[in-house]
PDB file of N, CA and C in Angstrom:
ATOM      1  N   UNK A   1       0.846  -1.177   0.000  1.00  0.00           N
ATOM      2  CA  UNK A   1       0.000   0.000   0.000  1.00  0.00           C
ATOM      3  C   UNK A   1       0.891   1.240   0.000  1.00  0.00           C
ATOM      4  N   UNK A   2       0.434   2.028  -0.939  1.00  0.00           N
ATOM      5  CA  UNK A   2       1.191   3.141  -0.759  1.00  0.00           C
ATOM      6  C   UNK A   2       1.110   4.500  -0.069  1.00  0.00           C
ATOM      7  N   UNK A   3       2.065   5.000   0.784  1.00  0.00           N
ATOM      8  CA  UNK A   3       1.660   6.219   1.369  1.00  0.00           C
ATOM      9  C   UNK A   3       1.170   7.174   0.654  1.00  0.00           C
ATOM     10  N   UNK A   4       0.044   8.042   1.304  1.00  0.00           N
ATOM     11  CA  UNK A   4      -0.424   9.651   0.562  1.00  0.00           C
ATOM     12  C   UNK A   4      -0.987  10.363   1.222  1.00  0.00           C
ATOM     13  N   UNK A   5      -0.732  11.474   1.009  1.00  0.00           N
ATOM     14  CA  UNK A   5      -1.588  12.505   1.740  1.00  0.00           C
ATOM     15  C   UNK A   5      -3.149  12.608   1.840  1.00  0.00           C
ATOM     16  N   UNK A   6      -3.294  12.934   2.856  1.00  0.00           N
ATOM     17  CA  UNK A   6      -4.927  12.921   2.980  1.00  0.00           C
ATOM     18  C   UNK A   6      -5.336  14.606   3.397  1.00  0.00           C
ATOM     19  N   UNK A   7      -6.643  14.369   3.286  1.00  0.00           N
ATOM     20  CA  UNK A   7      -7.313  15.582   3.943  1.00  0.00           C
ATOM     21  C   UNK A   7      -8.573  15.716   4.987  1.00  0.00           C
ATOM     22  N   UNK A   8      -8.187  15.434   5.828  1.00  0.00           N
ATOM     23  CA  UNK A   8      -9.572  15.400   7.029  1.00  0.00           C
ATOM     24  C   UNK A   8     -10.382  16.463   6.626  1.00  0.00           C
ATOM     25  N   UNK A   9     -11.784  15.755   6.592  1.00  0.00           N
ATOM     26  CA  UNK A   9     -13.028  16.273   6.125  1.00  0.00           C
ATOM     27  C   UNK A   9     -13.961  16.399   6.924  1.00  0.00           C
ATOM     28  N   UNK A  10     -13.843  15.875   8.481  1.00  0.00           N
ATOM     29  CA  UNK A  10     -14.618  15.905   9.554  1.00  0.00           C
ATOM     30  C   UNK A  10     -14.088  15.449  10.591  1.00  0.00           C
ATOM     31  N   UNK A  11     -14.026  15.621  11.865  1.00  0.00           N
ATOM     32  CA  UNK A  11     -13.642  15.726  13.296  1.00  0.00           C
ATOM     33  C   UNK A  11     -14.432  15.460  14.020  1.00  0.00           C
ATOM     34  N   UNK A  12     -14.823  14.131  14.709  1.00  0.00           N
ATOM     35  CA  UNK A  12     -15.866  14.018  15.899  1.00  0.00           C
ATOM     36  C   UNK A  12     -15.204  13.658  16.554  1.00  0.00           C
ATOM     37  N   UNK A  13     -16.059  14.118  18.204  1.00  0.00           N
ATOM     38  CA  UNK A  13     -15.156  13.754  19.400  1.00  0.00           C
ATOM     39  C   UNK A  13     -16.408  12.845  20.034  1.00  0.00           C
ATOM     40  N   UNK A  14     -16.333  11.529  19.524  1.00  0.00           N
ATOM     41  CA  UNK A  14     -17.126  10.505  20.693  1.00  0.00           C
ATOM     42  C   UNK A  14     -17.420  10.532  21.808  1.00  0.00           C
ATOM     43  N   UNK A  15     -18.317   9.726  22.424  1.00  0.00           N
ATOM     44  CA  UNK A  15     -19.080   9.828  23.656  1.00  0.00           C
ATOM     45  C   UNK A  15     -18.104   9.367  24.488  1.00  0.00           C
ATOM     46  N   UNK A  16     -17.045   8.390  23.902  1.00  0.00           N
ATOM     47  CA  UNK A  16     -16.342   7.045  24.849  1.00  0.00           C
ATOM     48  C   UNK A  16     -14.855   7.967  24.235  1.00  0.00           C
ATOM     49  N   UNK A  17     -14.976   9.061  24.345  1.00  0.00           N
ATOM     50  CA  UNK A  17     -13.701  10.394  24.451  1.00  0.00           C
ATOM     51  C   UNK A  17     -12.898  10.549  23.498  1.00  0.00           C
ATOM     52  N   UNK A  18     -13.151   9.482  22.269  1.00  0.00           N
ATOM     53  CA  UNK A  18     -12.061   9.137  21.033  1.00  0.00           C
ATOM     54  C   UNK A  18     -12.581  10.206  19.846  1.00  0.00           C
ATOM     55  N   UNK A  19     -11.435  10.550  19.590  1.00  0.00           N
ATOM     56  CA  UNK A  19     -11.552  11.537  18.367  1.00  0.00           C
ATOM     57  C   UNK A  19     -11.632  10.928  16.851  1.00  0.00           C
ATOM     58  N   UNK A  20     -12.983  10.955  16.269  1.00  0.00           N
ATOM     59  CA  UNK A  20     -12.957   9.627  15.024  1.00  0.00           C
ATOM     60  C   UNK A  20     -12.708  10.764  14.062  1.00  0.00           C
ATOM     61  N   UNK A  21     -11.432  10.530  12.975  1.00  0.00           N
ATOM     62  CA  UNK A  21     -11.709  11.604  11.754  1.00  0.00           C
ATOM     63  C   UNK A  21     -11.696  10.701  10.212  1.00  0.00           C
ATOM     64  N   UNK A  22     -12.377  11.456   9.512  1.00  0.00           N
ATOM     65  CA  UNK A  22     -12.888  10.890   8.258  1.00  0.00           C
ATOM     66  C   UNK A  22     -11.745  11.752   7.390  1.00  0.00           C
ATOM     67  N   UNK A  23     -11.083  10.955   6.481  1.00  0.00           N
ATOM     68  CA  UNK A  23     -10.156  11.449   5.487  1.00  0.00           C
ATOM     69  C   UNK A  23     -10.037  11.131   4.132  1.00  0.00           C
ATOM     70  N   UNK A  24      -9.782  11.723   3.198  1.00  0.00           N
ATOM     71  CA  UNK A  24     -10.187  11.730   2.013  1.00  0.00           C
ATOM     72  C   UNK A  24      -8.785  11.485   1.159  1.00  0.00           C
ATOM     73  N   UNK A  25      -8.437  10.773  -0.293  1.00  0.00           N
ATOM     74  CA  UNK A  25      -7.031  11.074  -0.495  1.00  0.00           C
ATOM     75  C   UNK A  25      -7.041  11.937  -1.268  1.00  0.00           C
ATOM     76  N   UNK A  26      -5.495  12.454  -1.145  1.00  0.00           N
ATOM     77  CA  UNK A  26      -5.169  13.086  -2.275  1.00  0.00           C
ATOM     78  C   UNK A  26      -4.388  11.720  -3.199  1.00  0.00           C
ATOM     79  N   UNK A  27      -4.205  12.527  -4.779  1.00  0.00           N
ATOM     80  CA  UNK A  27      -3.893  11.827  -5.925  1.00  0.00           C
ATOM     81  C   UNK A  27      -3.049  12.259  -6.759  1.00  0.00           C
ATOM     82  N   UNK A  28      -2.529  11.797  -7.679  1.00  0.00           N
ATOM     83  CA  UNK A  28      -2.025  12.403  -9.242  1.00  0.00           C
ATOM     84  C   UNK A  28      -2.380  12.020  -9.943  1.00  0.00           C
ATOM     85  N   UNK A  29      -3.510  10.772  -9.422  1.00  0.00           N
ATOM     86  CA  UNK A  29      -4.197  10.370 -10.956  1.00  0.00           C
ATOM     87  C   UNK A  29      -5.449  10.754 -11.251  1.00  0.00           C
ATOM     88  N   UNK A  30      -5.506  11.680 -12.688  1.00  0.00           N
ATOM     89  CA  UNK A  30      -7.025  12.038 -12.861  1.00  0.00           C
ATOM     90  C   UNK A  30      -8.327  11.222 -12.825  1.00  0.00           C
ATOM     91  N   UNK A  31      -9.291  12.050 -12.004  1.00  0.00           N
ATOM     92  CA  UNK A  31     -10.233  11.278 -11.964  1.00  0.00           C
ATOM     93  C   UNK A  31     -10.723  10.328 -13.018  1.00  0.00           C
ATOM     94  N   UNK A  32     -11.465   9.441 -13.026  1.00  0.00           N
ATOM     95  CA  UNK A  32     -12.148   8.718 -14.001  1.00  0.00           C
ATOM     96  C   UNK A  32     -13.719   8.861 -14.206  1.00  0.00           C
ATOM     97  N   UNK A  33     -14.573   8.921 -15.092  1.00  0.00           N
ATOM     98  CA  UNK A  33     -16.105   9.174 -14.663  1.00  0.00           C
ATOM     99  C   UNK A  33     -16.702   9.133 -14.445  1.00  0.00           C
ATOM    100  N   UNK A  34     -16.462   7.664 -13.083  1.00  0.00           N
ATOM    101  CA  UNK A  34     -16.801   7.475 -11.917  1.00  0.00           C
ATOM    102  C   UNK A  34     -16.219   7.830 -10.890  1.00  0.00           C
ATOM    103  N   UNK A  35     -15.416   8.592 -10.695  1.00  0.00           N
ATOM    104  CA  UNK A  35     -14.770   9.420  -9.711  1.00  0.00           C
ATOM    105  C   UNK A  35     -14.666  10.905  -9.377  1.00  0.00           C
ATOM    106  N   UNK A  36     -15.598  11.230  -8.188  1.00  0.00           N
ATOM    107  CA  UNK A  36     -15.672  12.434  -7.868  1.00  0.00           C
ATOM    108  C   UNK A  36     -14.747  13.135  -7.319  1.00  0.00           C
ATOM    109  N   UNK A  37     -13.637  13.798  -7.675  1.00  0.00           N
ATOM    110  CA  UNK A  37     -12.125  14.088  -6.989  1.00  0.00           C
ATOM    111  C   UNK A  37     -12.806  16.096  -7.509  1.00  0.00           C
ATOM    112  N   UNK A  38     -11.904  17.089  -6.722  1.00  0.00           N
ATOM    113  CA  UNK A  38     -11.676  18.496  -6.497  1.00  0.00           C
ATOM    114  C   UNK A  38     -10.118  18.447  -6.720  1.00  0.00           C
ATOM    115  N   UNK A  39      -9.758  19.182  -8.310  1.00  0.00           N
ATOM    116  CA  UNK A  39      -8.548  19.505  -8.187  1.00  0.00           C
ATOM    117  C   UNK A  39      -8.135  20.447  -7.348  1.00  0.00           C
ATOM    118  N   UNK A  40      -6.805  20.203  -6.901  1.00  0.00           N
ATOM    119  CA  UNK A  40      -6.028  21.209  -5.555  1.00  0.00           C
ATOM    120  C   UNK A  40      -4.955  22.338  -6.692  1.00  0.00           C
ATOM    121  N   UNK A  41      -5.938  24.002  -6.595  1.00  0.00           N
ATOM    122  CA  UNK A  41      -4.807  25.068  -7.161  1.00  0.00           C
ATOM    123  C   UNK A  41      -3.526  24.553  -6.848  1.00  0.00           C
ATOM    124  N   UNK A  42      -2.808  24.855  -8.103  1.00  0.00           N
ATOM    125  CA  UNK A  42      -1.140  25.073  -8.196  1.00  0.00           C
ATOM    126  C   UNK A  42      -0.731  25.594  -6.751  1.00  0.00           C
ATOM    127  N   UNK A  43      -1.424  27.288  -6.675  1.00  0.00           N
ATOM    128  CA  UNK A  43      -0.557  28.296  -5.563  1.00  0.00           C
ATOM    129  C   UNK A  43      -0.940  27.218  -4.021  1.00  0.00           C
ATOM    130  N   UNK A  44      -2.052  26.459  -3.919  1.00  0.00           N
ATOM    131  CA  UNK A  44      -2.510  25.673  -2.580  1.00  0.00           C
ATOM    132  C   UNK A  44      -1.252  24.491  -2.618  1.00  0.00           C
ATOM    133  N   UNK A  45      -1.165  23.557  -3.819  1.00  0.00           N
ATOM    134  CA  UNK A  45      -0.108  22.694  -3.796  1.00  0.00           C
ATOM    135  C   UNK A  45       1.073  22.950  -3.068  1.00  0.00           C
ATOM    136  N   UNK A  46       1.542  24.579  -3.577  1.00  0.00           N
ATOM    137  CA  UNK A  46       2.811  24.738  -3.133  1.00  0.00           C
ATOM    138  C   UNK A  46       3.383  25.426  -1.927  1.00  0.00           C
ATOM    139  N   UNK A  47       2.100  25.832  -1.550  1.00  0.00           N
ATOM    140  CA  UNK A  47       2.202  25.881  -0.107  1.00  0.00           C
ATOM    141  C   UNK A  47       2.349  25.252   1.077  1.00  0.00           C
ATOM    142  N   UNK A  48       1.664  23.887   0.470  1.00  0.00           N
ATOM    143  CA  UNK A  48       1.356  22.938   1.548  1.00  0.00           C
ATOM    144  C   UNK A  48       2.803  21.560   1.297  1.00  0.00           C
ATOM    145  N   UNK A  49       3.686  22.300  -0.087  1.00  0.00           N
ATOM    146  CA  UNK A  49       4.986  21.127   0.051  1.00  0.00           C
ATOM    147  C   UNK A  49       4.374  20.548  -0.745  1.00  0.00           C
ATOM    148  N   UNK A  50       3.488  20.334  -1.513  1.00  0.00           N
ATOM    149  CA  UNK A  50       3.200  19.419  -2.214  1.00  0.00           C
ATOM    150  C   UNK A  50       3.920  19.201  -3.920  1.00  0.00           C
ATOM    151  N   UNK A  51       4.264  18.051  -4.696  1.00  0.00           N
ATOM    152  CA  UNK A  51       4.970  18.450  -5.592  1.00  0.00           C
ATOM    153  C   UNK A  51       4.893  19.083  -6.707  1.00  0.00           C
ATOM    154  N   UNK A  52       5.133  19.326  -7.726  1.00  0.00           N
ATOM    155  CA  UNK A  52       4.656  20.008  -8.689  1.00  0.00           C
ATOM    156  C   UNK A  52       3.703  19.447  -9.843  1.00  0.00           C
ATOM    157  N   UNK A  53       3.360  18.322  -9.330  1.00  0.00           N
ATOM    158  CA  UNK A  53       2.553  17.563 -10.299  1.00  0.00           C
ATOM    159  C   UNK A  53       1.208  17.752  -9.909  1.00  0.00           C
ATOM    160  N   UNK A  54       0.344  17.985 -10.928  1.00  0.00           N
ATOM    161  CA  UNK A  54      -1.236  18.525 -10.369  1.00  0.00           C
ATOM    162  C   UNK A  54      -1.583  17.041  -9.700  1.00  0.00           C
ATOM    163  N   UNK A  55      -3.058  17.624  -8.962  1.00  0.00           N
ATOM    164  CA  UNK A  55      -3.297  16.495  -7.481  1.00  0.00           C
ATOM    165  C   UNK A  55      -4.821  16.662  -7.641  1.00  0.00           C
ATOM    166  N   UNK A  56      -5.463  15.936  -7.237  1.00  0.00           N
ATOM    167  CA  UNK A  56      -6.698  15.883  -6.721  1.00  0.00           C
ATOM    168  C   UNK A  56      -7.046  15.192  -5.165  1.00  0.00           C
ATOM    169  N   UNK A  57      -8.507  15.756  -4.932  1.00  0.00           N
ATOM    170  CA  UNK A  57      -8.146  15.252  -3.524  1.00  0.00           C
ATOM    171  C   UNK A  57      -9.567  14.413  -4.354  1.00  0.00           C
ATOM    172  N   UNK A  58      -9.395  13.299  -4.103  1.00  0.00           N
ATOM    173  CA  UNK A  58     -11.267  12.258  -4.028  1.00  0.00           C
ATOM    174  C   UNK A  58     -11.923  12.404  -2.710  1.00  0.00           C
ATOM    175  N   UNK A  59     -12.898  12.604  -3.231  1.00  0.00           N
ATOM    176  CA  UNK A  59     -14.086  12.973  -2.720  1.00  0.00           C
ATOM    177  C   UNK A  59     -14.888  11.731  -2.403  1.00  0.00           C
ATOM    178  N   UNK A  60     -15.261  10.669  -3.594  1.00  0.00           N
ATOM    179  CA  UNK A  60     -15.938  10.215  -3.474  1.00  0.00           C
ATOM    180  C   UNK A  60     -15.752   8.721  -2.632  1.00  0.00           C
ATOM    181  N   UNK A  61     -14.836   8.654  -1.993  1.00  0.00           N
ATOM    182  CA  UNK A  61     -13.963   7.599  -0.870  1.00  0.00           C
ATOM    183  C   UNK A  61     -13.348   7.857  -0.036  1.00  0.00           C
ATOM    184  N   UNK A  62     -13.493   7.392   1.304  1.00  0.00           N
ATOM    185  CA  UNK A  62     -13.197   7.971   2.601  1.00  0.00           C
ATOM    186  C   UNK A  62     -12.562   6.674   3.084  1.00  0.00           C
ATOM    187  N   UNK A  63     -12.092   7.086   4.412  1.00  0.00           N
ATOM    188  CA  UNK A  63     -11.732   6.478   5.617  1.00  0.00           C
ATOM    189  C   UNK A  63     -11.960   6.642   6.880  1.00  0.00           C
ATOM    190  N   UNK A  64     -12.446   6.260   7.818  1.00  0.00           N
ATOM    191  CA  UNK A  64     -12.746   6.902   9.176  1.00  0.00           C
ATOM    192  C   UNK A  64     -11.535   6.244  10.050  1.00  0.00           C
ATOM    193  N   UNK A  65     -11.333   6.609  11.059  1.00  0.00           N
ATOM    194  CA  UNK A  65     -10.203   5.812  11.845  1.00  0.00           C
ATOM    195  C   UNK A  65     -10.179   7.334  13.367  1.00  0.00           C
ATOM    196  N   UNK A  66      -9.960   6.671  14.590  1.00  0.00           N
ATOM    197  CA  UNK A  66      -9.259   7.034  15.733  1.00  0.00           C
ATOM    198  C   UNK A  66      -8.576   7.816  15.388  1.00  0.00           C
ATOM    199  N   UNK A  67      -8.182   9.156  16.010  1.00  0.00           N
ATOM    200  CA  UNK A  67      -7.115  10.008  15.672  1.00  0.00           C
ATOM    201  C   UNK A  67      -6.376   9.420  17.154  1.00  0.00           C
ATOM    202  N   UNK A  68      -4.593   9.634  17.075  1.00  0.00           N
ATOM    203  CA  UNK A  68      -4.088   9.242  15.452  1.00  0.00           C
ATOM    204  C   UNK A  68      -3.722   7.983  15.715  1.00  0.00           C
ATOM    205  N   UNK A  69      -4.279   7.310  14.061  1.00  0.00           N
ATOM    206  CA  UNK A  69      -4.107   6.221  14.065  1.00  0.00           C
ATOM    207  C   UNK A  69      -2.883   5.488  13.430  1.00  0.00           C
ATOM    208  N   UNK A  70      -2.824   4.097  13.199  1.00  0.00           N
ATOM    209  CA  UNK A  70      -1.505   3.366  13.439  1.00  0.00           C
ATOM    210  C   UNK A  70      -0.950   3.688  12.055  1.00  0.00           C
ATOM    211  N   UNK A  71      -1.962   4.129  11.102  1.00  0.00           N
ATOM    212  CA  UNK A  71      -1.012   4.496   9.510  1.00  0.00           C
ATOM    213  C   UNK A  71      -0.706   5.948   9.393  1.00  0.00           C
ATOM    214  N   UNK A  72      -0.735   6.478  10.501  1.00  0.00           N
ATOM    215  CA  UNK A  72      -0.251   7.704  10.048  1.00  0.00           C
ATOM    216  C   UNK A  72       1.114   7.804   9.730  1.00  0.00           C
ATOM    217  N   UNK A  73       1.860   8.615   9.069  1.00  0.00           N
ATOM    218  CA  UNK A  73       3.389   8.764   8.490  1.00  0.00           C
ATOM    219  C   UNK A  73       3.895  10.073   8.750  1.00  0.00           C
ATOM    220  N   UNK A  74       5.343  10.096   9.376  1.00  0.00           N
ATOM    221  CA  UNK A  74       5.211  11.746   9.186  1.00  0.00           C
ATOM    222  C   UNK A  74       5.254  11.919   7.963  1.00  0.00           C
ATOM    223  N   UNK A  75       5.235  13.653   8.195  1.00  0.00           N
ATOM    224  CA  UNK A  75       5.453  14.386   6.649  1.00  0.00           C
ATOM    225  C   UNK A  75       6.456  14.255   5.948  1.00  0.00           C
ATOM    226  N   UNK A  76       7.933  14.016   6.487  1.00  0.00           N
ATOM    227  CA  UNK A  76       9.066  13.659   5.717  1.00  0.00           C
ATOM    228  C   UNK A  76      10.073  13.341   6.774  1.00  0.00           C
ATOM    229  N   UNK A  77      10.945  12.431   6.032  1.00  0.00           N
ATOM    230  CA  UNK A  77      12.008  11.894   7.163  1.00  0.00           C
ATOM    231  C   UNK A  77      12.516  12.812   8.115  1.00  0.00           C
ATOM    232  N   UNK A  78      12.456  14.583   7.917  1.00  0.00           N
ATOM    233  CA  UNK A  78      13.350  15.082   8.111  1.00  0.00           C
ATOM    234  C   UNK A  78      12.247  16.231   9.449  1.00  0.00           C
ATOM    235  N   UNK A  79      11.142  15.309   9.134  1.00  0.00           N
ATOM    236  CA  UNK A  79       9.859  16.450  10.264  1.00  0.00           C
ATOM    237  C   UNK A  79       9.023  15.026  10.742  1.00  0.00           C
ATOM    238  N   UNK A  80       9.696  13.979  11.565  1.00  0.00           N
ATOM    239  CA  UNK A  80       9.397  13.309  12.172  1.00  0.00           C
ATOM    240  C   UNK A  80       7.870  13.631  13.614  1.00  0.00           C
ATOM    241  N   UNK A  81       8.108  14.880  13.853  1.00  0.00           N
ATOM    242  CA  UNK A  81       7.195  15.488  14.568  1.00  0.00           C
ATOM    243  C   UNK A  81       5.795  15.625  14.097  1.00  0.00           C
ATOM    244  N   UNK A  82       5.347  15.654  12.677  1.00  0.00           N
ATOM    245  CA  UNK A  82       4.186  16.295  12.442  1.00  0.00           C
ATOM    246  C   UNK A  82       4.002  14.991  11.121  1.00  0.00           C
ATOM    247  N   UNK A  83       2.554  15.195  10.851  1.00  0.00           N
ATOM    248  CA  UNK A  83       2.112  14.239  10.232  1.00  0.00           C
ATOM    249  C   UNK A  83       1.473  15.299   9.212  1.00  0.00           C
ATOM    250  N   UNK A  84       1.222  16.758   9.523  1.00  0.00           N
ATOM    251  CA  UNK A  84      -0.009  17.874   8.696  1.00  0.00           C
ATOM    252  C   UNK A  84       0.987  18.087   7.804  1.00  0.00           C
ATOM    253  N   UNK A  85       0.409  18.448   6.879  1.00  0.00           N
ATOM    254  CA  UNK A  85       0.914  19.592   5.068  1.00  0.00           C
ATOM    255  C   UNK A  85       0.594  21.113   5.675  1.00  0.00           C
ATOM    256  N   UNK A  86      -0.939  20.898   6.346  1.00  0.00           N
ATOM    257  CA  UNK A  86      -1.126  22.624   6.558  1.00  0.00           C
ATOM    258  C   UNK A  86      -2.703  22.347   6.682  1.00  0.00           C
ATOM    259  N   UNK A  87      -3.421  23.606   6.419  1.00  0.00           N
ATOM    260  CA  UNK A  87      -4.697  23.763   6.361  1.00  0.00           C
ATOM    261  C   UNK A  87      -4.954  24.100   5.082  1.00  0.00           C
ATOM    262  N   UNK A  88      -6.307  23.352   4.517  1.00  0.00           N
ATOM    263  CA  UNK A  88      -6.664  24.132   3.408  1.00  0.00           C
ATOM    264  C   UNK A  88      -7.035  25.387   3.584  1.00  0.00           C
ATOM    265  N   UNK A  89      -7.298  26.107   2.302  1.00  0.00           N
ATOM    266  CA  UNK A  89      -7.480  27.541   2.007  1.00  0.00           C
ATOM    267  C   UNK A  89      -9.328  27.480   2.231  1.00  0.00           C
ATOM    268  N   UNK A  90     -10.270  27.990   3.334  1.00  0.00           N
ATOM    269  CA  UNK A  90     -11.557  28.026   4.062  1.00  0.00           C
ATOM    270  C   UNK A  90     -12.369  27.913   2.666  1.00  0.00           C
ATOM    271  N   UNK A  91     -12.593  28.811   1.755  1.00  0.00           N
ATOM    272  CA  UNK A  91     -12.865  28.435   0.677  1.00  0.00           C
ATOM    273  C   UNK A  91     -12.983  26.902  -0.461  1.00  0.00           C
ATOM    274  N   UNK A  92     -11.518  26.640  -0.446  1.00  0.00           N
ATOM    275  CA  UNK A  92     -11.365  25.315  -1.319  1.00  0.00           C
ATOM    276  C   UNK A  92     -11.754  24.246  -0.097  1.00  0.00           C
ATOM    277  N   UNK A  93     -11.681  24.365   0.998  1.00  0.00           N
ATOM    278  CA  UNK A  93     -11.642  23.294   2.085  1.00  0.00           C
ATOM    279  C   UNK A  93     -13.510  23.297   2.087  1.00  0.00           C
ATOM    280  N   UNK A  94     -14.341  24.645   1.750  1.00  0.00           N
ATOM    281  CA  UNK A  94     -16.055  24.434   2.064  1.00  0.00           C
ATOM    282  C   UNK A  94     -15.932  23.411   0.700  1.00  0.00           C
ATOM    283  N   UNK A  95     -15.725  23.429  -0.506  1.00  0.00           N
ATOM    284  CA  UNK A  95     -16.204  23.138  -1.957  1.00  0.00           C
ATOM    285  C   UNK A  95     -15.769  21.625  -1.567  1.00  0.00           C
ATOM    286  N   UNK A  96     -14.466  21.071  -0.891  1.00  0.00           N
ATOM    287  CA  UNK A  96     -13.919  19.770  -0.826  1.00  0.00           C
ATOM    288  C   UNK A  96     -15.376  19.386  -0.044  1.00  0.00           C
ATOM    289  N   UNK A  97     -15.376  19.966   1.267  1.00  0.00           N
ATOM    290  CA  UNK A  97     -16.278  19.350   1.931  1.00  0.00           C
ATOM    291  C   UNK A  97     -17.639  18.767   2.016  1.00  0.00           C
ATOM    292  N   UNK A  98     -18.480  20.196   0.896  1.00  0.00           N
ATOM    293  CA  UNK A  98     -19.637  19.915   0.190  1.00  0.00           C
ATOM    294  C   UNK A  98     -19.757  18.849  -0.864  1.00  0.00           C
ATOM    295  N   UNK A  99     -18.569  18.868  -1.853  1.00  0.00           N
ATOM    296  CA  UNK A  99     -18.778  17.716  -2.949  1.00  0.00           C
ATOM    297  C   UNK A  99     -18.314  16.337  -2.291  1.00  0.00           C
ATOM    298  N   UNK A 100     -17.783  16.160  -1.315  1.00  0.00           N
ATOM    299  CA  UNK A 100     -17.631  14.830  -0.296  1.00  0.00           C
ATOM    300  C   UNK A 100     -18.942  14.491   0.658  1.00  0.00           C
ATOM    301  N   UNK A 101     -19.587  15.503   1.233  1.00  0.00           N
ATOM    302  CA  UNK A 101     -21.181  15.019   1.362  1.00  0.00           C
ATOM    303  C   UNK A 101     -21.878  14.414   0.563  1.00  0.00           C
ATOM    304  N   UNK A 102     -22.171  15.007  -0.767  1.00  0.00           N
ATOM    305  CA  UNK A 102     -22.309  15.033  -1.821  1.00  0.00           C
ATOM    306  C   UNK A 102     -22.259  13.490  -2.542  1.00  0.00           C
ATOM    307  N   UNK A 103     -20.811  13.037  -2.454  1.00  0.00           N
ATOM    308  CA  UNK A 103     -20.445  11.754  -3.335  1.00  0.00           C
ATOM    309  C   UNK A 103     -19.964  10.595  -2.118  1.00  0.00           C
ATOM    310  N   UNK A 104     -19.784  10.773  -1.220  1.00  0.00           N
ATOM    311  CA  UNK A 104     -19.569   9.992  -0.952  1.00  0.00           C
ATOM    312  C   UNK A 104     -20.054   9.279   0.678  1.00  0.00           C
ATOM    313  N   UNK A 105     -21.271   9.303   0.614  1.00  0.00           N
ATOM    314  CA  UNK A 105     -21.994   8.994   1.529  1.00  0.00           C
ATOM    315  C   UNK A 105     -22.009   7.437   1.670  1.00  0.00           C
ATOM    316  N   UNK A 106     -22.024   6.820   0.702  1.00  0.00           N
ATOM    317  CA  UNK A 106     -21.907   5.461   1.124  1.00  0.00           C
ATOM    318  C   UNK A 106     -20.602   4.685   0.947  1.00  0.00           C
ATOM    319  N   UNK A 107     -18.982   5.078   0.576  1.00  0.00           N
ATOM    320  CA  UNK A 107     -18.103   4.721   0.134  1.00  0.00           C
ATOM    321  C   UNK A 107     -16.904   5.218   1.434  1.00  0.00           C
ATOM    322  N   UNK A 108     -17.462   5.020   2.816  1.00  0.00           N
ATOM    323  CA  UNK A 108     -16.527   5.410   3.961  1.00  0.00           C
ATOM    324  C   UNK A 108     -16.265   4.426   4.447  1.00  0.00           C
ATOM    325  N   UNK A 109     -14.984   3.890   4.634  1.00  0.00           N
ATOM    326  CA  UNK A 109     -14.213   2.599   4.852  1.00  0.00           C
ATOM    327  C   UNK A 109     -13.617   2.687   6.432  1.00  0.00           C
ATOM    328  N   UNK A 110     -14.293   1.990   7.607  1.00  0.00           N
ATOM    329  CA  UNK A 110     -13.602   2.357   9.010  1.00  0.00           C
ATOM    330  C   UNK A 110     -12.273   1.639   8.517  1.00  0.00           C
ATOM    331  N   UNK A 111     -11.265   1.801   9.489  1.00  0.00           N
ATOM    332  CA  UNK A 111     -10.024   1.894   9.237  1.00  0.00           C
ATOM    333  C   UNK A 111      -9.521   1.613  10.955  1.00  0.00           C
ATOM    334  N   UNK A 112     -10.221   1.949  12.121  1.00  0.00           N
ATOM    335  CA  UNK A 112     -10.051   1.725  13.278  1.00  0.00           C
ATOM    336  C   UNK A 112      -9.966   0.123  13.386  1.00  0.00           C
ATOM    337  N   UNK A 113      -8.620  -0.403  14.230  1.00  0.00           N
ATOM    338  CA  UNK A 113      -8.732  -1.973  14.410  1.00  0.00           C
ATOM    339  C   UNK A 113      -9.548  -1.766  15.738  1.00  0.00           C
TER     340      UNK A 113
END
């Protein structure tokens, strides 16, 4: 399996105190036309470290899992501390969030062992 960046799309804090978050991937491969993905602006890519190859984040497939859970990775060998890219831009982060309501209501995969 290969590592990739994701984008948390929702944050609940459970009754039994566990923080469950739902995450979405990012990609380089263009969607297909069964696939609901939000390309990520150039200027957002390169803010967040990301490489220069255009990205999409999919929308239409999730993951839920415990924060944080056992696949998380850091960000690079060299920032062992942090696992984040950044925050999306409030704007591109409402449009991700709406077209992931949107598409992918039945395609959320728990991920918690």
């Amino acid at each position: 399996m290969k590592d990739r960046p994701c984008a948390i799309v929702l944050a609940a804090l459970e009754d039994e105190g566990w923080l469950m978050v739902t995450v979405v991937p990012v990609t380089h491969s263009p969607p297909g036309a069964d696939v609901a993905a939000v390309e990520i602006p150039p200027e957002t890519e390169r803010r967040l470290g990301l490489d220069v190859e255009r990205s999409w984040i999919v929308v239409s497939e999730a993951n839920t899992f415990a924060w944080p859970g056992p696949d998380l990775r850091p960000r690079a060998p060299d920032r062992p501390e942090t696992v984040a890219f950044g925050l999306l831009p409030a704007n591109f982060f409402r449009e991700v969030r709406a077209r992931f309501l949107q598409s992918a209501s039945g395609s959320v995969v728990p991920r918690t062992e």
